[in-house]
C-alpha atoms as a PDB file:
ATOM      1  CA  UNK A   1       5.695 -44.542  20.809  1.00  0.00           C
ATOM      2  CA  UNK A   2       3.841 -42.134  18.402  1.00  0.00           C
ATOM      3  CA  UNK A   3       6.098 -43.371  15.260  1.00  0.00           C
ATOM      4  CA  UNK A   4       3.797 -46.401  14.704  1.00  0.00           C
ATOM      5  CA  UNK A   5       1.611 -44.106  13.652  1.00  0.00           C
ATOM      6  CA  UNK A   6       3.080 -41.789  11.208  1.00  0.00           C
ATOM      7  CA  UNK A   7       3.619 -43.807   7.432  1.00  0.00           C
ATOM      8  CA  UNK A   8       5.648 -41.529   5.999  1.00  0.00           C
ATOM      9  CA  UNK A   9       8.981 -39.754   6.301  1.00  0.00           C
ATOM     10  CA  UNK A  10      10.586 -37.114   4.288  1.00  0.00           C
ATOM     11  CA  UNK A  11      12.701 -38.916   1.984  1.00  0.00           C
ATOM     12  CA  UNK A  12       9.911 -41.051   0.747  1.00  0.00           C
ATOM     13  CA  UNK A  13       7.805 -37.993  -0.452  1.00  0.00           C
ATOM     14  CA  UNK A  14      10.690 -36.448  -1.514  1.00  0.00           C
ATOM     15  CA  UNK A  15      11.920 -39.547  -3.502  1.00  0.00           C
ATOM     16  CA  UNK A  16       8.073 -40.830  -4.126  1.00  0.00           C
ATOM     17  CA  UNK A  17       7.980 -41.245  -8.024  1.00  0.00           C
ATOM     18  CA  UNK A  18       4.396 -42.199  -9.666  1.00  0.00           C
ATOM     19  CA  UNK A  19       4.284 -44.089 -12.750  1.00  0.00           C
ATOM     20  CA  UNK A  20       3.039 -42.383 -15.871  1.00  0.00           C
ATOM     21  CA  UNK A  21       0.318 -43.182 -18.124  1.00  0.00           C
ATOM     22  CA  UNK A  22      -0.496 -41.925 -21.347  1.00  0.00           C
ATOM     23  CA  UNK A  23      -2.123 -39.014 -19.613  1.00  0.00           C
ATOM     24  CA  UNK A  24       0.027 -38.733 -17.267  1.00  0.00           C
ATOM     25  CA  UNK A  25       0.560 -40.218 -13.655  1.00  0.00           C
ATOM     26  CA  UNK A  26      -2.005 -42.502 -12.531  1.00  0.00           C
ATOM     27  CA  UNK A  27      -5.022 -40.764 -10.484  1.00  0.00           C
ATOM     28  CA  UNK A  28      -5.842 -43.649  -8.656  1.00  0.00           C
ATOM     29  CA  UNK A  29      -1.962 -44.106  -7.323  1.00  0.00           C
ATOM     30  CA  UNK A  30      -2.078 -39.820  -7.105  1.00  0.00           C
ATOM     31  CA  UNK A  31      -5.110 -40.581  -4.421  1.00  0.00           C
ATOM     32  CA  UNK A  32      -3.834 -43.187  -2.613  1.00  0.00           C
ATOM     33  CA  UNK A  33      -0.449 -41.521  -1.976  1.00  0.00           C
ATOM     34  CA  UNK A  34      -2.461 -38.401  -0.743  1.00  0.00           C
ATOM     35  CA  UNK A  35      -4.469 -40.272   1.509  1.00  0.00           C
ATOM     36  CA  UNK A  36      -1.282 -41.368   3.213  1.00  0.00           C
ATOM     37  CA  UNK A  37       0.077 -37.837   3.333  1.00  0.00           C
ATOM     38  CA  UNK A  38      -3.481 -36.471   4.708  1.00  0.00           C
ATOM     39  CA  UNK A  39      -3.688 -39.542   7.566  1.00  0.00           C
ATOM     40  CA  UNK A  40      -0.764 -38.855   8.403  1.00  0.00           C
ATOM     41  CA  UNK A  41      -1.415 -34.759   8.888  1.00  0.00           C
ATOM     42  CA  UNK A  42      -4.133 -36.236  11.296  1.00  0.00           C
ATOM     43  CA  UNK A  43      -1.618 -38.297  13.182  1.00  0.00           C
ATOM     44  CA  UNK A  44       0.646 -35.455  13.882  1.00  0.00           C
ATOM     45  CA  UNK A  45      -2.398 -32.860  14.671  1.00  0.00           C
ATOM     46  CA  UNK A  46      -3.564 -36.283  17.010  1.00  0.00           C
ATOM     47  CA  UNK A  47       0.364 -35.915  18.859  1.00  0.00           C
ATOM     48  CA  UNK A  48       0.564 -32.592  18.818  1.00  0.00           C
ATOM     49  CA  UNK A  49      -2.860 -31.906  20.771  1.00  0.00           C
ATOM     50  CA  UNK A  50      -1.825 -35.036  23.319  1.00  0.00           C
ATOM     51  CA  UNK A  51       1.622 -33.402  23.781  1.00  0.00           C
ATOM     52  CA  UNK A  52       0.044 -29.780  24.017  1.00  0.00           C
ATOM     53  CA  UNK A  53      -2.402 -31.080  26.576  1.00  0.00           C
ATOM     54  CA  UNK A  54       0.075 -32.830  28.694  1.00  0.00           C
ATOM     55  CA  UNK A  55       2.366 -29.729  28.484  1.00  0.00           C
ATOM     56  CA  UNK A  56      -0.016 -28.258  30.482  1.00  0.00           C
ATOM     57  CA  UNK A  57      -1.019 -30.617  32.934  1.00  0.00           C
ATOM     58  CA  UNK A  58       2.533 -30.472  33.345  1.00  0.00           C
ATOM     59  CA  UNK A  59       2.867 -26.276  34.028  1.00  0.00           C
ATOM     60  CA  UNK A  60      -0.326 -26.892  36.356  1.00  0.00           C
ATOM     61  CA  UNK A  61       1.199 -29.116  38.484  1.00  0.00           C
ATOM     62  CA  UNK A  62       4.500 -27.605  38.788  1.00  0.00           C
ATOM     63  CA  UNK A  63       2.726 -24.386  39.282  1.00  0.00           C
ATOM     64  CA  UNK A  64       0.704 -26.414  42.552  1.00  0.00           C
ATOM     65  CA  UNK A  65       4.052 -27.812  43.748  1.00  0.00           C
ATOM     66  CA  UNK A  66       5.603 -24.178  43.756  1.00  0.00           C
ATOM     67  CA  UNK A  67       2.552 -22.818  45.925  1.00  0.00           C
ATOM     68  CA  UNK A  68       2.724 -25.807  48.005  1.00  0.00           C
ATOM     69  CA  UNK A  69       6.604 -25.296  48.839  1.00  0.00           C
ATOM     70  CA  UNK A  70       5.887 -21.664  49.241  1.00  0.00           C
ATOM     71  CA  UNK A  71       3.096 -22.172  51.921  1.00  0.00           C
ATOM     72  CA  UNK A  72       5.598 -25.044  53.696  1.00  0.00           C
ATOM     73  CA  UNK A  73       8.516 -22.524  53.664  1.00  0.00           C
ATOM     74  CA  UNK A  74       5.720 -19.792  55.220  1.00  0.00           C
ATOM     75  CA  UNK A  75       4.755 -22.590  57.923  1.00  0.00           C
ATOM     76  CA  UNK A  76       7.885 -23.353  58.751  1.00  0.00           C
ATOM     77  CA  UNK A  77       9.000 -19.648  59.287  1.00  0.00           C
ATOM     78  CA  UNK A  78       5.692 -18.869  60.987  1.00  0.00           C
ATOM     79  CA  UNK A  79       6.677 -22.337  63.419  1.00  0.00           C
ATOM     80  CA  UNK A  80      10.172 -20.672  63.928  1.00  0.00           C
ATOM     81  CA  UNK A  81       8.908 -17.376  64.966  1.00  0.00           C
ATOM     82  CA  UNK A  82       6.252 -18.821  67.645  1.00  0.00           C
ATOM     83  CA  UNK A  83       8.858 -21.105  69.397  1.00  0.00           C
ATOM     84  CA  UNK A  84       9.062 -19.853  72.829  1.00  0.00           C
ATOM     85  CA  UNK A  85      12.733 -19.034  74.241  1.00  0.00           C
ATOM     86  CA  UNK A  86      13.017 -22.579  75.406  1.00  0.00           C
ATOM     87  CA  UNK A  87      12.663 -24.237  71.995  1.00  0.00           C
ATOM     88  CA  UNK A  88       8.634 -25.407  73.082  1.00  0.00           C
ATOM     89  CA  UNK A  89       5.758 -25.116  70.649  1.00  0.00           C
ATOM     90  CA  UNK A  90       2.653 -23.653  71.399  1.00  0.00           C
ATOM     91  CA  UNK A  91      -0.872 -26.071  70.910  1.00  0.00           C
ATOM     92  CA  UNK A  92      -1.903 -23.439  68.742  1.00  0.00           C
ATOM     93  CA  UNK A  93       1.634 -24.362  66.294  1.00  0.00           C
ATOM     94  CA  UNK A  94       1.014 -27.991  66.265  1.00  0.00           C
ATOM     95  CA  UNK A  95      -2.429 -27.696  65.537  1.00  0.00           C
ATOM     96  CA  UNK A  96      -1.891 -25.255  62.757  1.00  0.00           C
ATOM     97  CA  UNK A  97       0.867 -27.763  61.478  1.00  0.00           C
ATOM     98  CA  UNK A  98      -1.900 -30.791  61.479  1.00  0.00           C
ATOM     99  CA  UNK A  99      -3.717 -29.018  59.469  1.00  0.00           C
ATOM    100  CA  UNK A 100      -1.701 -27.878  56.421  1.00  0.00           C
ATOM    101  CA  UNK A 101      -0.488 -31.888  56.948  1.00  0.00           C
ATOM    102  CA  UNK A 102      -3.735 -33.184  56.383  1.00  0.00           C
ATOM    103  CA  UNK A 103      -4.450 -30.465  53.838  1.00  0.00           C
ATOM    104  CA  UNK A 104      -1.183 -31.756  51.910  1.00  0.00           C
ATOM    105  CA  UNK A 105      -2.134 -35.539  52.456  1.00  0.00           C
ATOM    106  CA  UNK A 106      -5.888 -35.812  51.772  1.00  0.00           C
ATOM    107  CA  UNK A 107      -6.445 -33.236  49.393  1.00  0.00           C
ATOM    108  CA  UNK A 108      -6.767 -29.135  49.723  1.00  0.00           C
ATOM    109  CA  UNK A 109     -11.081 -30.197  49.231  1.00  0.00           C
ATOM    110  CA  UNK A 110     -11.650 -31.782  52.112  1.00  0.00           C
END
């Protein structure tokens, strides 16, 4: 997904080999192979950030699902405890129950 954007790989700067002029290696060629190393720099700052950033979407949500099961395991003791010797549930239980429900479906906001 992200490899379309990265030019480069080891081997090829590794084995990269400029041609020489009477100078030296040519500038211009130099440049242009350094521009491809620096875009590429920005490509893998560019996936890094995205990946950090979704990381932690990711910790967020889990985090939200693991308070969510712990207030359903709480409901569901506090349901338990309220049952009355026949196995009946009070108004009070079933109400409370809607509630967290409609909390879970439309959103802890509203």
């Amino acid at each position: 997904m992200n490899k379309n954007l990265i030019n480069l790989t080891p081997e090829k700067i590794l084995y990269k080999e400029f041609k020489i002029d009477t100078k030296g290696y040519r500038l211009k060629e130099v440049d242009q192979f350094l521009d491809e190393i620096i875009a590429d720099y920005q490509a893998f700052e560019r996936i890094i950030a995205d990946l950090q950033k979704e990381k932690e979407e990711q910790i967020d949500t889990i985090l939200s699902l693991k308070q969510e099961i712990r207030d359903l395991r709480t409901s569901v003791e506090i349901s338990k405890s309220s049952q009355n010797m026949d196995g009946n549930v009070s108004n009070l239980d079933i109400i409370k129950r809607l509630s967290k429900l409609e909390k879970i479906v439309y959103g802890k906001d509203e």
